[in-house]
Every structure is written in C-alpha cells, then in structure tokens.
PDB file of N, CA and C in Angstrom:
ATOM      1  N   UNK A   1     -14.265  17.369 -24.088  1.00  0.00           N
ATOM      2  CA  UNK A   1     -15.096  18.507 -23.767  1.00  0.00           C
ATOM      3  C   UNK A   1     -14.973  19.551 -24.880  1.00  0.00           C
ATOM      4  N   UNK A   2     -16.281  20.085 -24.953  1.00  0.00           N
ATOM      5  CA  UNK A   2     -16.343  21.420 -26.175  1.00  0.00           C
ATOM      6  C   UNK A   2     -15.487  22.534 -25.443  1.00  0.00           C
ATOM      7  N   UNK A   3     -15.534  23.216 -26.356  1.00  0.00           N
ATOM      8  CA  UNK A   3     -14.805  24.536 -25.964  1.00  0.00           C
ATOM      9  C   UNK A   3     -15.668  25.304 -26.513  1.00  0.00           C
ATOM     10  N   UNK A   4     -16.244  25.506 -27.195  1.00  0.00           N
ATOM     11  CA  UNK A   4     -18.252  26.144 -27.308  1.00  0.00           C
ATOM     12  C   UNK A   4     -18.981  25.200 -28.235  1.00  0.00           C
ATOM     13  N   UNK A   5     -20.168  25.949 -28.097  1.00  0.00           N
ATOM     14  CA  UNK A   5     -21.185  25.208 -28.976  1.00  0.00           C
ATOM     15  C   UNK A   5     -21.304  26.418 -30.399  1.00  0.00           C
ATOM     16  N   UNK A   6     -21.443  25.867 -30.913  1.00  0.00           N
ATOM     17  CA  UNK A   6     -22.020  26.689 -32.331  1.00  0.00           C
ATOM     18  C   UNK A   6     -23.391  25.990 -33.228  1.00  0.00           C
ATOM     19  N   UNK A   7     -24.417  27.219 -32.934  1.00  0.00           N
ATOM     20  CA  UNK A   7     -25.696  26.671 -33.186  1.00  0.00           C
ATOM     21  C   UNK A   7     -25.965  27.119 -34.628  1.00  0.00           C
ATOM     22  N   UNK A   8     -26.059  26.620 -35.529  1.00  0.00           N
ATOM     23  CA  UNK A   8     -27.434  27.266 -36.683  1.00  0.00           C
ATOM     24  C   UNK A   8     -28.213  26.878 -36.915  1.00  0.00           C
ATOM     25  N   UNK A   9     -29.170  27.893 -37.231  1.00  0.00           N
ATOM     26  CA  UNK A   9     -30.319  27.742 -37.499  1.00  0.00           C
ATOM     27  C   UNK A   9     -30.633  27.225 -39.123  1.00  0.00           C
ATOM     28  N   UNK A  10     -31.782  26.513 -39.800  1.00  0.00           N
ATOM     29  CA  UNK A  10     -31.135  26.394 -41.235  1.00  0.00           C
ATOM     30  C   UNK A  10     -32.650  25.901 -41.574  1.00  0.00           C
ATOM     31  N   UNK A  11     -32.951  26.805 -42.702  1.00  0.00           N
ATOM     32  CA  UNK A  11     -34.317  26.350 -43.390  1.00  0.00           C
ATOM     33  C   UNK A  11     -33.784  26.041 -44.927  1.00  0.00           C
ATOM     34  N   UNK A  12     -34.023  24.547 -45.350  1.00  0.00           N
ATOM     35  CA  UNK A  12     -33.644  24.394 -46.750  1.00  0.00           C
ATOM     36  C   UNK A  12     -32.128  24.694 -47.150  1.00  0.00           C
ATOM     37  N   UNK A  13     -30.837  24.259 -46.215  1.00  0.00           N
ATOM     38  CA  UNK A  13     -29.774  24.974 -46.988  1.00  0.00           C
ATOM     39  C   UNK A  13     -29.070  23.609 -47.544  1.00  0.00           C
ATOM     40  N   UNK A  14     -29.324  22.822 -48.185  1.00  0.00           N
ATOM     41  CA  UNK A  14     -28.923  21.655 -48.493  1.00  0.00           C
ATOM     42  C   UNK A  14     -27.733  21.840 -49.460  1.00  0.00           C
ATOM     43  N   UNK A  15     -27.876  22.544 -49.961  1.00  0.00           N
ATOM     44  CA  UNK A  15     -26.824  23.569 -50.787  1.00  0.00           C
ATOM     45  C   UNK A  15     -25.547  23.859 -49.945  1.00  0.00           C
ATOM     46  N   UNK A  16     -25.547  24.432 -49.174  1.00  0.00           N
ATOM     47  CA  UNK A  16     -24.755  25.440 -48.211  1.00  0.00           C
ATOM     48  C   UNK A  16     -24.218  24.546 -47.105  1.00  0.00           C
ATOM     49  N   UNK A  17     -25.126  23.890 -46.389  1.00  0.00           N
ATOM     50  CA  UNK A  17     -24.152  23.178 -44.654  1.00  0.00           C
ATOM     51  C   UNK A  17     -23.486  22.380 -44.931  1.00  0.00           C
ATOM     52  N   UNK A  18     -22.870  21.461 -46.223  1.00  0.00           N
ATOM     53  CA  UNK A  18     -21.947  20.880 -45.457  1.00  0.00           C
ATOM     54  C   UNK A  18     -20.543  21.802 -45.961  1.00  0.00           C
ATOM     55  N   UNK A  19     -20.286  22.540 -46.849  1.00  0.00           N
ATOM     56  CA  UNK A  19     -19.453  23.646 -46.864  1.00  0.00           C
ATOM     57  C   UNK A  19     -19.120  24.217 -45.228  1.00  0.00           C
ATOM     58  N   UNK A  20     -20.244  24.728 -44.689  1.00  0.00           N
ATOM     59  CA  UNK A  20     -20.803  25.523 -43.627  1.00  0.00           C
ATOM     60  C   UNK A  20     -19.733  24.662 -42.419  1.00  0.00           C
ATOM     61  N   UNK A  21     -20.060  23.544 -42.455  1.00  0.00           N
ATOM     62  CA  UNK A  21     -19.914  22.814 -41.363  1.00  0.00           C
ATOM     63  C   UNK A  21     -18.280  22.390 -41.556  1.00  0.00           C
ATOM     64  N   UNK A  22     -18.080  22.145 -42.488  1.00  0.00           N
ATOM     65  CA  UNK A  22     -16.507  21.967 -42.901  1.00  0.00           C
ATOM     66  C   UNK A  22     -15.339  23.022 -42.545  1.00  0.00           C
ATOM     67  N   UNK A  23     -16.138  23.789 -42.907  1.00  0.00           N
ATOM     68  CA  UNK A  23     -14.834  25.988 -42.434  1.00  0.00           C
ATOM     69  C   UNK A  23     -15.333  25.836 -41.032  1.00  0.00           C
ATOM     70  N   UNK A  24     -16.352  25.155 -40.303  1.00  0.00           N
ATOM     71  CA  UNK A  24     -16.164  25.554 -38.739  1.00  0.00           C
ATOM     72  C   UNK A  24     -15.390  24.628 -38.205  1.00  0.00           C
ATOM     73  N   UNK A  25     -14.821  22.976 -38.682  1.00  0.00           N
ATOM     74  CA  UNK A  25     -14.133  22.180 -38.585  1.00  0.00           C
ATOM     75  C   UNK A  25     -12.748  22.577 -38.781  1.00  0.00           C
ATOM     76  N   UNK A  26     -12.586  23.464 -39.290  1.00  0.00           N
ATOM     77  CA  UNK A  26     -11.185  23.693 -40.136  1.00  0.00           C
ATOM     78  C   UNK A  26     -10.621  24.903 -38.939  1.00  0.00           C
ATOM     79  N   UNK A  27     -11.518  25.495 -38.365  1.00  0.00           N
ATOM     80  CA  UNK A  27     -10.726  26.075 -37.056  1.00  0.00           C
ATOM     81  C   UNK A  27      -9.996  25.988 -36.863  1.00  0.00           C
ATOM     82  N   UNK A  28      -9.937  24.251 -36.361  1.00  0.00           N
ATOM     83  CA  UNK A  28      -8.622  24.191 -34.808  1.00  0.00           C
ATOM     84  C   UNK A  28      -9.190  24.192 -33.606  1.00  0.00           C
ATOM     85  N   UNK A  29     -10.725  24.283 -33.199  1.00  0.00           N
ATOM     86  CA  UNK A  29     -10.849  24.119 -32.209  1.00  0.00           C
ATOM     87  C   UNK A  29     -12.129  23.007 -32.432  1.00  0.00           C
ATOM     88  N   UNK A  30     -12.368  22.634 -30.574  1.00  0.00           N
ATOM     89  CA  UNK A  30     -13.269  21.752 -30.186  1.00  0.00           C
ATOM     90  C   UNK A  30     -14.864  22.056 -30.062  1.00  0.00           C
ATOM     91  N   UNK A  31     -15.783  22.194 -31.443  1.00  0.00           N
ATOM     92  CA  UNK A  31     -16.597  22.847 -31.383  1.00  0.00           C
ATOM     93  C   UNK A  31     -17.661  22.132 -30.944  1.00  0.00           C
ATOM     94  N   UNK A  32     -19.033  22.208 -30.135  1.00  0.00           N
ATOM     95  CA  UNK A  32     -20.194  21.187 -30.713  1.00  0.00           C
ATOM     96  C   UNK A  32     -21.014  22.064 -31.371  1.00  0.00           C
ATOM     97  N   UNK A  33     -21.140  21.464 -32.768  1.00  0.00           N
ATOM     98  CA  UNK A  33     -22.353  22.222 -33.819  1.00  0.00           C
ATOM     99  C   UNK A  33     -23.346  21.419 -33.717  1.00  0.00           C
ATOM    100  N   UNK A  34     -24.344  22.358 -33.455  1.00  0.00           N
ATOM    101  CA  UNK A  34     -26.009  21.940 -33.429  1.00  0.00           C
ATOM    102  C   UNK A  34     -26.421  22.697 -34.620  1.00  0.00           C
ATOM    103  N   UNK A  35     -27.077  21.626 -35.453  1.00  0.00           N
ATOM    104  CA  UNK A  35     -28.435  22.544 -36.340  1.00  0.00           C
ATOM    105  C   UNK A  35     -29.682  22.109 -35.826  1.00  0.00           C
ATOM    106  N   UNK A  36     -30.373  23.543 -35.691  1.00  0.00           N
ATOM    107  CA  UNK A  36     -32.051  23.790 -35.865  1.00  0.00           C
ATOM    108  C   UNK A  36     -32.484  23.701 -37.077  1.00  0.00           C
ATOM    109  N   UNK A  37     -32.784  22.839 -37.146  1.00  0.00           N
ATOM    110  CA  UNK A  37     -33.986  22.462 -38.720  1.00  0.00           C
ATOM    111  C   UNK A  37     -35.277  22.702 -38.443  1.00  0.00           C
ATOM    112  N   UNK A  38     -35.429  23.361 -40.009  1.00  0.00           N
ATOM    113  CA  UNK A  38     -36.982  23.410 -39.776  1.00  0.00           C
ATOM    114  C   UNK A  38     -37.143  23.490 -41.716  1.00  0.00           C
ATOM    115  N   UNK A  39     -36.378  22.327 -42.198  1.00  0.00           N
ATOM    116  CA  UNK A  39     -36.338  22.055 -43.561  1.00  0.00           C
ATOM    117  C   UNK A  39     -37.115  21.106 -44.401  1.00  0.00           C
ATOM    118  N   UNK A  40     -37.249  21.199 -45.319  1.00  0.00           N
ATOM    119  CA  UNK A  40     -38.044  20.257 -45.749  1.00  0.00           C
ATOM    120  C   UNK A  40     -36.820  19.388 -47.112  1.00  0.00           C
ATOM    121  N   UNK A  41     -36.183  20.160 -46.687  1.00  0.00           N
ATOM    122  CA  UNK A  41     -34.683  19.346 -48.376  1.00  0.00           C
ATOM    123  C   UNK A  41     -34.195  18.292 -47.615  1.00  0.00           C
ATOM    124  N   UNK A  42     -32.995  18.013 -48.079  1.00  0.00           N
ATOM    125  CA  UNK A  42     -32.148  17.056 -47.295  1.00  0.00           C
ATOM    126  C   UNK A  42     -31.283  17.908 -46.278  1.00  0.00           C
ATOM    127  N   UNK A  43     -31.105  19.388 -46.184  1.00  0.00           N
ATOM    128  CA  UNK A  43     -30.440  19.373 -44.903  1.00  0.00           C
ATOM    129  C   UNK A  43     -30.249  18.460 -43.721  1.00  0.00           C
ATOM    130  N   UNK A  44     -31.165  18.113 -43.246  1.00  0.00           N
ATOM    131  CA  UNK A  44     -31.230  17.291 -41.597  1.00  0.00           C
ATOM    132  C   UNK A  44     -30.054  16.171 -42.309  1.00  0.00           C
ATOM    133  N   UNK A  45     -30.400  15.422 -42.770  1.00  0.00           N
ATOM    134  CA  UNK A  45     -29.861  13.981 -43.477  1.00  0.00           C
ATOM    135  C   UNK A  45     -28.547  14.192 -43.674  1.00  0.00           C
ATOM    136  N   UNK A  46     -28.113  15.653 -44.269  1.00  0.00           N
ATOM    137  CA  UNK A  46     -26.360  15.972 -44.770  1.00  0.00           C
ATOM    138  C   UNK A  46     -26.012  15.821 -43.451  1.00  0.00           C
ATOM    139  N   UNK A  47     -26.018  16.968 -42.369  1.00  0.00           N
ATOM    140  CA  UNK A  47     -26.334  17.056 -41.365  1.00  0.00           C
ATOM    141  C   UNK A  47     -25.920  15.715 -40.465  1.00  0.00           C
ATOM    142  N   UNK A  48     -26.799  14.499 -40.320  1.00  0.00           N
ATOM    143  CA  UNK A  48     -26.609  13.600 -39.670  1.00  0.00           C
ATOM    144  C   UNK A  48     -25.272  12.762 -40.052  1.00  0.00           C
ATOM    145  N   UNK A  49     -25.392  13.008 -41.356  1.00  0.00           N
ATOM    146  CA  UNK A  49     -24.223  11.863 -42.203  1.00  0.00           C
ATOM    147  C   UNK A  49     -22.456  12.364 -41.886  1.00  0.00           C
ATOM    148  N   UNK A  50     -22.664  13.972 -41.552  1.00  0.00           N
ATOM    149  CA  UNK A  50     -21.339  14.390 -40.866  1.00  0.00           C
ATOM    150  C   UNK A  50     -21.440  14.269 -39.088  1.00  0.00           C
ATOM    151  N   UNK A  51     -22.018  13.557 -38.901  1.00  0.00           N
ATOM    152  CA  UNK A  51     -22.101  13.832 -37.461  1.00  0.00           C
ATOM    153  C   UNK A  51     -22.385  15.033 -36.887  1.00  0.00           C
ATOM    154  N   UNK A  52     -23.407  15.718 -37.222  1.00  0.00           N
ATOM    155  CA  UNK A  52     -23.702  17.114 -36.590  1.00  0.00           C
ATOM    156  C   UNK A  52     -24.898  16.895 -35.751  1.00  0.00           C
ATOM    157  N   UNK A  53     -24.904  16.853 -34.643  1.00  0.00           N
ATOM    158  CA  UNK A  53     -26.592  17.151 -33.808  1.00  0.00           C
ATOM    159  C   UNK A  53     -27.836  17.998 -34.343  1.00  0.00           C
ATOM    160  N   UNK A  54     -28.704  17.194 -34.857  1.00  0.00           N
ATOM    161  CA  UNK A  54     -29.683  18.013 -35.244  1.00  0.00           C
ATOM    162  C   UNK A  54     -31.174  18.215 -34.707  1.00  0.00           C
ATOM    163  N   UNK A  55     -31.555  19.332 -34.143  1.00  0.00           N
ATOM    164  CA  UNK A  55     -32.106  19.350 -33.259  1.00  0.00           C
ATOM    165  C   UNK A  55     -33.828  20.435 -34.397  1.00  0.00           C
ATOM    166  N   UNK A  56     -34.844  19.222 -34.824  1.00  0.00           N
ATOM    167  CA  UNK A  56     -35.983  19.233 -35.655  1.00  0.00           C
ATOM    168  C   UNK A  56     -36.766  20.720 -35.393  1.00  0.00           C
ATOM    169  N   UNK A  57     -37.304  21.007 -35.619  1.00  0.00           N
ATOM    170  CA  UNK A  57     -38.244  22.611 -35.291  1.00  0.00           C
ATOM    171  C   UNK A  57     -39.190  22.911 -36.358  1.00  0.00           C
ATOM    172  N   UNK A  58     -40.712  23.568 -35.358  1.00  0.00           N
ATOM    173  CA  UNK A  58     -41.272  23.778 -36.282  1.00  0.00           C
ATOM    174  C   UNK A  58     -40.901  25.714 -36.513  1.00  0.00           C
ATOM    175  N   UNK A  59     -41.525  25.824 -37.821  1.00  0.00           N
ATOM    176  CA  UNK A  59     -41.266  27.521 -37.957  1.00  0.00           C
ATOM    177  C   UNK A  59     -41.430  28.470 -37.193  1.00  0.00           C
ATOM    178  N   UNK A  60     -40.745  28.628 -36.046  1.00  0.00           N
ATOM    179  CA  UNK A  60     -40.865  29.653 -34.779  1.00  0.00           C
ATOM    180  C   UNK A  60     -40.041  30.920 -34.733  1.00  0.00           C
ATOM    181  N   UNK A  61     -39.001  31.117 -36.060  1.00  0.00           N
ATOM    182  CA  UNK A  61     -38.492  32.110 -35.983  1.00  0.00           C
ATOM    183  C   UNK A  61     -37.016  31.437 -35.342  1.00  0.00           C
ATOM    184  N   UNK A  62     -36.237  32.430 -35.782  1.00  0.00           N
ATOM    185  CA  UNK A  62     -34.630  32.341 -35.423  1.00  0.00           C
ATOM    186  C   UNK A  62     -34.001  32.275 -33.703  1.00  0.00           C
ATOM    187  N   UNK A  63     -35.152  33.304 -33.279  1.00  0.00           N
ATOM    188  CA  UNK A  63     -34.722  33.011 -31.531  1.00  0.00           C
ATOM    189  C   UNK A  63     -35.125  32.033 -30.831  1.00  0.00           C
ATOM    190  N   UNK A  64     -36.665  31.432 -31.155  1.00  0.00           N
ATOM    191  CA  UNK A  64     -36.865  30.310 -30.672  1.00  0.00           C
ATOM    192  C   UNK A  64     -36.058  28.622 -31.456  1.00  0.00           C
ATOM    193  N   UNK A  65     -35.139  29.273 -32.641  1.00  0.00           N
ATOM    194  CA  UNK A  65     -34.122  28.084 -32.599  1.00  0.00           C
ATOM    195  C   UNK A  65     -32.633  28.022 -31.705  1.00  0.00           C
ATOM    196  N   UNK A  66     -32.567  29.538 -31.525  1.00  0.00           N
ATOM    197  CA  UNK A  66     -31.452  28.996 -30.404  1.00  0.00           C
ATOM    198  C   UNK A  66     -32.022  29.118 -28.748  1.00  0.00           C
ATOM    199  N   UNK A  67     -33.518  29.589 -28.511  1.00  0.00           N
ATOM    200  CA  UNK A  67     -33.745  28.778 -27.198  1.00  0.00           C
ATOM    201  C   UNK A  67     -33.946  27.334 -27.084  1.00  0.00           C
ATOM    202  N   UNK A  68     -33.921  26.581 -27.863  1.00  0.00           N
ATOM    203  CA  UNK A  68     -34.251  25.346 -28.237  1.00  0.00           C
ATOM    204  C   UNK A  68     -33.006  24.477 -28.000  1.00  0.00           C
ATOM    205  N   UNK A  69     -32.201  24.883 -28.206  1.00  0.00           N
ATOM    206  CA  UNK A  69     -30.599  23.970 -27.630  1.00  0.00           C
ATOM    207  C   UNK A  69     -30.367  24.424 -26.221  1.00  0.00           C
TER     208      UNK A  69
END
C-alpha cells in the first residue's frame, strides 16, 4: 500500500523526469507517482521504462491534470 500518491503534471520534460522521479524515490517512503502527459518528446516513454503510471491528456491546463487521477 502507498502512503500517498504524488501526481505531476509534465508537458515536454524529457530532460527533467527521470531526475524528478529518482529524488522522489530517494525519500524513504511508499509513494505512487502518476504523470499527466500532455507531451509530445519522449517523456511518457522515460516515464513507462521506470515504472511510473502515466496517465495521457489533452492540453486542459494544470487542474484538469490532477482531476484526472
């Protein structure tokens, strides 16, 4: 069982998440990370290849990516 979820949102950071996703691993705790994509790079793909839930979106803005999980 999680002990929270941690959502981001992420347009194009193909650069940046798997850094991103690594310092939220490095906690110590039981997180589930969801990304909202709405990218056109390889984000989603980094993303899948660490085991992160990625949950597709079209451009609706930042709140309708975390009503979306």
């Amino acid at each position: 069982m999680y002990e929270a979820s941690i959502i981001i949102p992420t347009e194009n950071e193909e650069e940046n998440i798997e850094r991103v996703i690594e310092k939220i691993r490095k906690l110590g705790r039981k997180y589930e990370i969801v990304v909202v994509d709405k990218s056109r790079d390889a984000t989603p793909y980094i993303c899948k290849r660490l085991g992160v839930r990625v949950i597709r979106q079209k451009n609706d803005g930042k709140g309708n990516a975390y009503k979306s999980y």
